[in-house]
Protein backbone atom coordinates (compact mmCIF):
# COMPACT_ATOMS: atom_id res chain seq x y z
CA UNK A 1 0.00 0.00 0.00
CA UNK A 2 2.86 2.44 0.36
CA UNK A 3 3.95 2.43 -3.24
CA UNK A 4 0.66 2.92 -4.53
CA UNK A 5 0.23 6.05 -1.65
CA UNK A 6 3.56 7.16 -3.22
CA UNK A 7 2.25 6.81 -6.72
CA UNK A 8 -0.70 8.53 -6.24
CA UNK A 9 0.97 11.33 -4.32
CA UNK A 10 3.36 12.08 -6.96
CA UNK A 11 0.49 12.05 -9.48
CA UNK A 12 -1.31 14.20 -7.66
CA UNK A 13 1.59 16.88 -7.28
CA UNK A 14 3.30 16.63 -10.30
CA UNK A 15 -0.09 16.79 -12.11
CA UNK A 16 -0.95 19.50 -10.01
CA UNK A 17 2.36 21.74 -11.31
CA UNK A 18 1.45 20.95 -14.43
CA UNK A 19 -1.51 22.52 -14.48
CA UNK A 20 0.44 25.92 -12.85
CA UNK A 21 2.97 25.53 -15.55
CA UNK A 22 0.02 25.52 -18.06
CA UNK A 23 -1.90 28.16 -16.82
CA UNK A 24 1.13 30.62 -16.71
CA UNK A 25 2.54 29.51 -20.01
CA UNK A 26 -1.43 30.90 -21.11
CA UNK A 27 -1.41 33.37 -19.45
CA UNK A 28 1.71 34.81 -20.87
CA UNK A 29 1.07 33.59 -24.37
CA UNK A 30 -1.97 36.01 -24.06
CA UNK A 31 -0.16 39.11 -22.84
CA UNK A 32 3.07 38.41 -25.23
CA UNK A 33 1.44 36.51 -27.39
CA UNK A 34 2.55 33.75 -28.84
CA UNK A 35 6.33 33.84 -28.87
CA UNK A 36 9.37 32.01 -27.06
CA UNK A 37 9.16 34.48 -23.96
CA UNK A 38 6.03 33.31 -23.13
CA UNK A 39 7.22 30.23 -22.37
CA UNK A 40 10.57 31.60 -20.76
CA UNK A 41 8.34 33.92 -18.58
CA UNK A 42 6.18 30.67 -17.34
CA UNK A 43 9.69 28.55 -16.21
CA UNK A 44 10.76 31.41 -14.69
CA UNK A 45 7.30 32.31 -13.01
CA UNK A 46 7.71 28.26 -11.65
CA UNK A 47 11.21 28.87 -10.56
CA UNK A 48 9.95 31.52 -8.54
CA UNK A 49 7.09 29.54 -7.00
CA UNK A 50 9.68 26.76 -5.95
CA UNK A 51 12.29 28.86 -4.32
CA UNK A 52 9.11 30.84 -2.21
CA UNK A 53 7.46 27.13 -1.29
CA UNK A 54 11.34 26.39 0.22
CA UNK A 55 11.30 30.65 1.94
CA UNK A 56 8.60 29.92 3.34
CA UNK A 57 8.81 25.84 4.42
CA UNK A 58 6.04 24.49 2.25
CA UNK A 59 8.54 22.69 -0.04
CA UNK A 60 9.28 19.80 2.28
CA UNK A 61 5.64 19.22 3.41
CA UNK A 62 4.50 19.02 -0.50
CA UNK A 63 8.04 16.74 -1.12
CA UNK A 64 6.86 14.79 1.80
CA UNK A 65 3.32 13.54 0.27
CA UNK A 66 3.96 13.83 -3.31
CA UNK A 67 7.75 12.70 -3.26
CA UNK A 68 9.29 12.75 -6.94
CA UNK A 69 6.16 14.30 -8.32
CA UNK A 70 7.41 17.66 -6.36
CA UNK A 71 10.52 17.42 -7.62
CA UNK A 72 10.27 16.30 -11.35
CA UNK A 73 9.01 19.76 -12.91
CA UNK A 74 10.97 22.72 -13.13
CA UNK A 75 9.71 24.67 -10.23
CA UNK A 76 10.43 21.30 -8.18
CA UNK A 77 13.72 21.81 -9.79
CA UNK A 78 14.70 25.43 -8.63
CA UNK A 79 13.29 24.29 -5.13
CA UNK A 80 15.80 21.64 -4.89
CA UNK A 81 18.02 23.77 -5.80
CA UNK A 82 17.21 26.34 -3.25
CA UNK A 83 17.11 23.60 -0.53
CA UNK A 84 20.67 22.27 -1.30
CA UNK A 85 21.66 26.29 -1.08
CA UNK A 86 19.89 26.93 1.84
CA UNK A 87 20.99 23.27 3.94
CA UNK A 88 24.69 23.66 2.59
CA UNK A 89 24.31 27.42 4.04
CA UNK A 90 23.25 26.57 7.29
CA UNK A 91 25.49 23.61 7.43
CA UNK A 92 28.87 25.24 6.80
CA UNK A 93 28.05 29.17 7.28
CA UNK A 94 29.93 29.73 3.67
CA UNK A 95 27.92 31.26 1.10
CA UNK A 96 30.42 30.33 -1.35
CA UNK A 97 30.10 26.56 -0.17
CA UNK A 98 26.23 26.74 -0.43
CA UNK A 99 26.66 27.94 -4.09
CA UNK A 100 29.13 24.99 -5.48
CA UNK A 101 26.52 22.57 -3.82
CA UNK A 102 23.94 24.42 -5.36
CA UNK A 103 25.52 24.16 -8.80
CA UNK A 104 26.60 20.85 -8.50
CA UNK A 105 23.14 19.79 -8.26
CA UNK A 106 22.64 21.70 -11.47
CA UNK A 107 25.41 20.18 -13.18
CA UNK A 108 24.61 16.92 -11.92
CA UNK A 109 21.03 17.46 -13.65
CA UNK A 110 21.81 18.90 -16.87
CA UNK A 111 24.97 15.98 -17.14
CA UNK A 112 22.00 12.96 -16.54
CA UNK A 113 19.92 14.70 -18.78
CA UNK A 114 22.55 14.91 -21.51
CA UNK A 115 24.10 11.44 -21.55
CA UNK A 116 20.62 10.13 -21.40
CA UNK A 117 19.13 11.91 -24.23
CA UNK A 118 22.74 11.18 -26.16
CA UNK A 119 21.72 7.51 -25.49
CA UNK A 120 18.50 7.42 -26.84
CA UNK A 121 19.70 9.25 -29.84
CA UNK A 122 22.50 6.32 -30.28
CA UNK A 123 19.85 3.95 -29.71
CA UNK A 124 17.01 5.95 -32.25
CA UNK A 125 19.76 5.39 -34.45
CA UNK A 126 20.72 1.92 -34.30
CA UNK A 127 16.87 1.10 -34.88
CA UNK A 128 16.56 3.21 -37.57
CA UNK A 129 19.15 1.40 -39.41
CA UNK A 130 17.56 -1.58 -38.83
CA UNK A 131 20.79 -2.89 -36.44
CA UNK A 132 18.45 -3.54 -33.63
C-alpha cells in the first residue's frame, strides 16, 4: 500500500504543477502573445514559485506527500536547488560553499539529462538502421 500512496501522491503533485505551468505559459502567451518568452516567462514564473514554497517551508511538506512528483518539474527543480543552497548554508556558514553545492546539483542534472538523451539518440539510431 505504500507504493501505490507514493504513486498517487506524486500524481497528484506533479499533475498538479502541471496545471500551474500551463496556466502561466497561457497566461503569458496572451499578454506576449505567442512567442518564445512566453514560455521563458512561465519557467521562470515556476522557478519563482519553488524557491518561495522552500522561503517559506512548504517545499518539504508538498516533497513529503507527493515525493518525486514535487521534484520532477521545473519549479520542483529550482526548489531543490534552493534547498541544497539553503541546507549547505546553514550547514557550513559559507555562502560560497552553499553555491558549489547548489551548482553541483545543477550540473549533476543537466549531465543525466545529456548522456541520457545522447543515449536514446544512439539507440534511435541503431533502430533506424535496422541494427536492432
Amino acid at each position: 500500500m505504500g507504493v501505490f500512496k507514493a504513486l498517487v501522491g506524486a500524481f497528484i503533485v506533479g499533475g498538479i504543477a502541471a496545471v500551474i505551468g500551463q496556466g502561466f505559459m497561457v497566461f503569458w502567451e496572451g499578454v506576449l502573445g505567442p512567442v518564445i518568452f512566453a514560455n521563458l516567462l512561465a519557467l521562470a514564473c515556476l522557478g519563482i514559485i519553488g524557491g518561495l514554497l522552500v522561503i517559506l517551508g512548504l517545499f518539504p511538506k508538498i516533497e513529503k506527500f507527493g515525493g518525486l512528483g514535487a521534484g520532477l518539474s521545473f519549479g520542483g527543480f529550482c526548489a531543490v536547488v534552493a534547498s541544497t543552497f539553503a541546507a549547505t548554508k546553514s550547514e557550513t556558514g559559507s555562502s560560497g560553499k552553499a553555491a558549489k553545492a547548489a551548482f553541483m546539483v545543477v550540473l549533476y542534472v543537466i549531465g543525466t539529462g545529456m548522456l541520457l538523451s545522447f543515449l536514446v539518440a544512439v539507440i534511435s539510431w541503431f533502430v533506424k538502421r535496422g541494427a536492432v
